[in-house]
PDB file of N, CA and C in Angstrom:
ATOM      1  N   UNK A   1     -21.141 -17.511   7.086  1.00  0.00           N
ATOM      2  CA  UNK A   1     -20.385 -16.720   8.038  1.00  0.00           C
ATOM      3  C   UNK A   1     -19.685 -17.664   9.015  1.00  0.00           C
ATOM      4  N   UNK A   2     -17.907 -17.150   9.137  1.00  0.00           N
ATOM      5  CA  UNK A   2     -17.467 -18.471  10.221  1.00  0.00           C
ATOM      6  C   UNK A   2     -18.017 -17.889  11.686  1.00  0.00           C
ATOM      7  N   UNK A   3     -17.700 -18.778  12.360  1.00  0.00           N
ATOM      8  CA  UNK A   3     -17.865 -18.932  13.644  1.00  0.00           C
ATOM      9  C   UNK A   3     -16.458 -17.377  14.223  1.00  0.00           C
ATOM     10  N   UNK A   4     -16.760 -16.791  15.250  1.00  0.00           N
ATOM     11  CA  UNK A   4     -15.704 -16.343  15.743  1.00  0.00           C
ATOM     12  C   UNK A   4     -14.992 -16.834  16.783  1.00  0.00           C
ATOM     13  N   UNK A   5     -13.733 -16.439  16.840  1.00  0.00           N
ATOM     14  CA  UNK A   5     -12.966 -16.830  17.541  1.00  0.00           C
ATOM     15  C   UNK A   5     -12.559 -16.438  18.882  1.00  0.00           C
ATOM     16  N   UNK A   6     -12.662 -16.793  20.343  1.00  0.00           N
ATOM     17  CA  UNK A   6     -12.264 -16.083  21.544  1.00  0.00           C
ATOM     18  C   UNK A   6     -11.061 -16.814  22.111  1.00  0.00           C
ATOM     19  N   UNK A   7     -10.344 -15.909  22.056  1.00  0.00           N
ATOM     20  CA  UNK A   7      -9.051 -15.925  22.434  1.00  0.00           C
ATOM     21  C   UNK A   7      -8.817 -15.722  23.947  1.00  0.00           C
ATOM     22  N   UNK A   8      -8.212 -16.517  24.835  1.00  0.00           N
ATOM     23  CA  UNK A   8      -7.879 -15.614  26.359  1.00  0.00           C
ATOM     24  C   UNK A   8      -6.841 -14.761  26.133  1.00  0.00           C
ATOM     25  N   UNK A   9      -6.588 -13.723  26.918  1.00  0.00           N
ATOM     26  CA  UNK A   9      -5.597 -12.694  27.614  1.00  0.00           C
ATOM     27  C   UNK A   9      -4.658 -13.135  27.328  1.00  0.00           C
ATOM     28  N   UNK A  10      -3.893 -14.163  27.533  1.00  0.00           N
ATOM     29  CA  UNK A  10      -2.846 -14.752  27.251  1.00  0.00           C
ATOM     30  C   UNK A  10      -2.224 -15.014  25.896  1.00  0.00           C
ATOM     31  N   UNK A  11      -3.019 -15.339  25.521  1.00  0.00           N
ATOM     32  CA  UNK A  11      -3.295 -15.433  23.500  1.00  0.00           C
ATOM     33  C   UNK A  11      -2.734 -14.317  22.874  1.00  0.00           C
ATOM     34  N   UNK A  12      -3.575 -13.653  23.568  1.00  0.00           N
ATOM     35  CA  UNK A  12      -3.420 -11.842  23.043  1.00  0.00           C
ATOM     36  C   UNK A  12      -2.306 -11.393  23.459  1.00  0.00           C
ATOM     37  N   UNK A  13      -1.874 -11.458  24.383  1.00  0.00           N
ATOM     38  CA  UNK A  13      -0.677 -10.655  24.893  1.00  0.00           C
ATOM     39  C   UNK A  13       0.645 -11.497  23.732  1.00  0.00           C
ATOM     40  N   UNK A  14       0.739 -12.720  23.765  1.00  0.00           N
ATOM     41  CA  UNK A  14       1.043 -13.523  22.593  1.00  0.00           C
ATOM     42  C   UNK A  14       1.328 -12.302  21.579  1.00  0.00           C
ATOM     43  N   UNK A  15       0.293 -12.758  20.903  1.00  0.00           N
ATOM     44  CA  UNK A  15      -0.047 -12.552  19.426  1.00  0.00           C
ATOM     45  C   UNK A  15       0.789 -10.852  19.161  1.00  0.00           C
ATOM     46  N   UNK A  16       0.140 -10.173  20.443  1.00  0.00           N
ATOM     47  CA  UNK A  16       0.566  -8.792  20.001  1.00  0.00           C
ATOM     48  C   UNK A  16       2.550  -8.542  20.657  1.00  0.00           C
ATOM     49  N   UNK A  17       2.876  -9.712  21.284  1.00  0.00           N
ATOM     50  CA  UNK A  17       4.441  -9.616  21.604  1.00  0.00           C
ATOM     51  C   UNK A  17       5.028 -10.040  20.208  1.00  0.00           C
ATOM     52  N   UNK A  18       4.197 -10.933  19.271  1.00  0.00           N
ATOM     53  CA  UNK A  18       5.020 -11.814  18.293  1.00  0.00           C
ATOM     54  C   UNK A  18       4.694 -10.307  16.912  1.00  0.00           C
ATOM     55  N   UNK A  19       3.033  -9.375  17.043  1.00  0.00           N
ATOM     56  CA  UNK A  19       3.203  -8.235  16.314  1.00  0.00           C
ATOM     57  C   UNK A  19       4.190  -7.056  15.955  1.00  0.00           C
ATOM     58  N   UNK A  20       5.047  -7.051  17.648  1.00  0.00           N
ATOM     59  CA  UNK A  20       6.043  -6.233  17.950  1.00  0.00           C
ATOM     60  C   UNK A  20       7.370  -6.839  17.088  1.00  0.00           C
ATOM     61  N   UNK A  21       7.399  -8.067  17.353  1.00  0.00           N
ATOM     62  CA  UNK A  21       8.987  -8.476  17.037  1.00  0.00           C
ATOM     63  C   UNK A  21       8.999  -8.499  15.281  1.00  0.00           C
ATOM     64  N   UNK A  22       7.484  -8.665  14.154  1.00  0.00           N
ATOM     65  CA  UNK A  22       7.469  -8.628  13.445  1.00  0.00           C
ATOM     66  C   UNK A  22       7.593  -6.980  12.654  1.00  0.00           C
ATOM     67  N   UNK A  23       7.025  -6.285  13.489  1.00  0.00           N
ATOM     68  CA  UNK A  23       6.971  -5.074  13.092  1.00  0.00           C
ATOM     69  C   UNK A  23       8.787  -4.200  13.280  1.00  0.00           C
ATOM     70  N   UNK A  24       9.115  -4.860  14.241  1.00  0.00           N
ATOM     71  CA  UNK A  24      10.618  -4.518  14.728  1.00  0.00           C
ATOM     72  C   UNK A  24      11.543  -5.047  13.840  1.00  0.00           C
ATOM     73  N   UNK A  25      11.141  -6.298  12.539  1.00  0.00           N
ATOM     74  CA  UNK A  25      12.126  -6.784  11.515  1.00  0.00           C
ATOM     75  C   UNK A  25      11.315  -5.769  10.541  1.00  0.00           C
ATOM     76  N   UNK A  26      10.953  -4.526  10.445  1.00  0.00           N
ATOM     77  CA  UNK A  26      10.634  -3.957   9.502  1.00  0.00           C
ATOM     78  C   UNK A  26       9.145  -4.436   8.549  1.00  0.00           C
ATOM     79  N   UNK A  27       8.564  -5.622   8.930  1.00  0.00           N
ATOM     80  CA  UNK A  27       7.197  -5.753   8.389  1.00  0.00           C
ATOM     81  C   UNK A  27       5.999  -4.228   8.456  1.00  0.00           C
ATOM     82  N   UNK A  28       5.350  -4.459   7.506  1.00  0.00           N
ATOM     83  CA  UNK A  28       4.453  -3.702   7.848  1.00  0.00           C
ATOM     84  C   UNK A  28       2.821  -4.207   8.573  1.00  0.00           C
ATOM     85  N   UNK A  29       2.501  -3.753   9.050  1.00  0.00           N
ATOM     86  CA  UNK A  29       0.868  -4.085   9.908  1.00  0.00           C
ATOM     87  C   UNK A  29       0.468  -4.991   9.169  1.00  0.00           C
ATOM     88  N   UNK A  30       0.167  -4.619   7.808  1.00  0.00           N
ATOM     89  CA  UNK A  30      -0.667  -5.378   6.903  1.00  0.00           C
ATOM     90  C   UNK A  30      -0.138  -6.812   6.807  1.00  0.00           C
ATOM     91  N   UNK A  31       1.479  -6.799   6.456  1.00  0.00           N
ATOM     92  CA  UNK A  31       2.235  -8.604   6.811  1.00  0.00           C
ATOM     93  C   UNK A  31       2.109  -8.602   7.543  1.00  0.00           C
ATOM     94  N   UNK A  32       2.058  -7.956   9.301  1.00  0.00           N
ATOM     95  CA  UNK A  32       2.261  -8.465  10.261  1.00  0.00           C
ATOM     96  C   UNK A  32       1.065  -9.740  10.779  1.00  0.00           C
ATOM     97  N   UNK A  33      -0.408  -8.595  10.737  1.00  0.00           N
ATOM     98  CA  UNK A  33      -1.782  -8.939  10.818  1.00  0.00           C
ATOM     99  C   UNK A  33      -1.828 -10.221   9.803  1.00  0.00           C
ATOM    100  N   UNK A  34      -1.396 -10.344   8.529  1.00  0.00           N
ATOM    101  CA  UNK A  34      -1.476 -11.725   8.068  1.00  0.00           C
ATOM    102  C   UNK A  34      -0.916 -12.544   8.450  1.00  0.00           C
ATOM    103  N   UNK A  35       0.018 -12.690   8.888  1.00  0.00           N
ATOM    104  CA  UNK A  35       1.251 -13.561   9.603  1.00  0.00           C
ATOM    105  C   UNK A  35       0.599 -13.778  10.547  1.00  0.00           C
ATOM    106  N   UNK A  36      -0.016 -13.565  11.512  1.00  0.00           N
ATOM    107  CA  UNK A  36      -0.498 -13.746  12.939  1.00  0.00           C
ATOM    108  C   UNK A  36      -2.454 -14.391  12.671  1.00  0.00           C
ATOM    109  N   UNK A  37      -2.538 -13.774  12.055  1.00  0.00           N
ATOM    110  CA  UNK A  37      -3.618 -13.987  11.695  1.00  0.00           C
ATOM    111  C   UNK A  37      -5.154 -13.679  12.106  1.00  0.00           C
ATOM    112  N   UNK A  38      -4.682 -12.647  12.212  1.00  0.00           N
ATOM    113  CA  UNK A  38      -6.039 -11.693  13.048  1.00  0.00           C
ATOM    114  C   UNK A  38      -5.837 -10.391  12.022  1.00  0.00           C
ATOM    115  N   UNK A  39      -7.296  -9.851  12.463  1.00  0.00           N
ATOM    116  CA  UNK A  39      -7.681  -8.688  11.065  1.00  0.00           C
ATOM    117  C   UNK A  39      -7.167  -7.363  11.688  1.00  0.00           C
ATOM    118  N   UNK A  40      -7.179  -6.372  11.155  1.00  0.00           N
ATOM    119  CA  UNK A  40      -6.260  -5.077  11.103  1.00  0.00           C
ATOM    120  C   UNK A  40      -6.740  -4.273  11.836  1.00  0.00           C
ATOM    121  N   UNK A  41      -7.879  -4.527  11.963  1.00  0.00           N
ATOM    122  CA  UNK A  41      -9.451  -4.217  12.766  1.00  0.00           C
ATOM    123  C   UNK A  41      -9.007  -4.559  14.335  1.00  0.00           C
ATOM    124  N   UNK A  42      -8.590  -6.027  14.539  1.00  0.00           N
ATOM    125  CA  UNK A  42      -8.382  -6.673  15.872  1.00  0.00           C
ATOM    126  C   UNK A  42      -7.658  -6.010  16.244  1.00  0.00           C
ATOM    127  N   UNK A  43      -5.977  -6.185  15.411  1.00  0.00           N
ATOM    128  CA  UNK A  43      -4.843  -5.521  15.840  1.00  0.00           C
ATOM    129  C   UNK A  43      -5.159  -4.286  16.440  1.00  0.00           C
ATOM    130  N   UNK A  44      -5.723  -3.260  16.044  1.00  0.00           N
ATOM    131  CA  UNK A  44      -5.195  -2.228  16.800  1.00  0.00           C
ATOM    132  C   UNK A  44      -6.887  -1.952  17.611  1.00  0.00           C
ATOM    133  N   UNK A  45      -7.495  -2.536  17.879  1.00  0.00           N
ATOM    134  CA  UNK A  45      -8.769  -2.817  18.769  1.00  0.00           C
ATOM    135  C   UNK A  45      -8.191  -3.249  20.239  1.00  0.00           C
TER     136      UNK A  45
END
């Protein structure tokens, strides 16, 4: 089992501005969440 990962606030706000702009070129969640690299689970957690 890996280790998990903690991210700060900042990270996140990140990750989910770069989810928007991917989802806004028409990706879906599933590319988006791989592209970024957090689980589908996180994303919308």
């Amino acid at each position: 089992m890996s280790k998990r990962k903690v991210f700060t606030a900042e990270q996140i706000v990140l990750k989910l501005r770069e989810a928007e702009i991917l989802l806004g070129q028409g990706k879906s969640v599933r590319e988006a969440v791989r592209i970024l690299e957090v689980s589908e689970q996180t994303y919308y957690r």
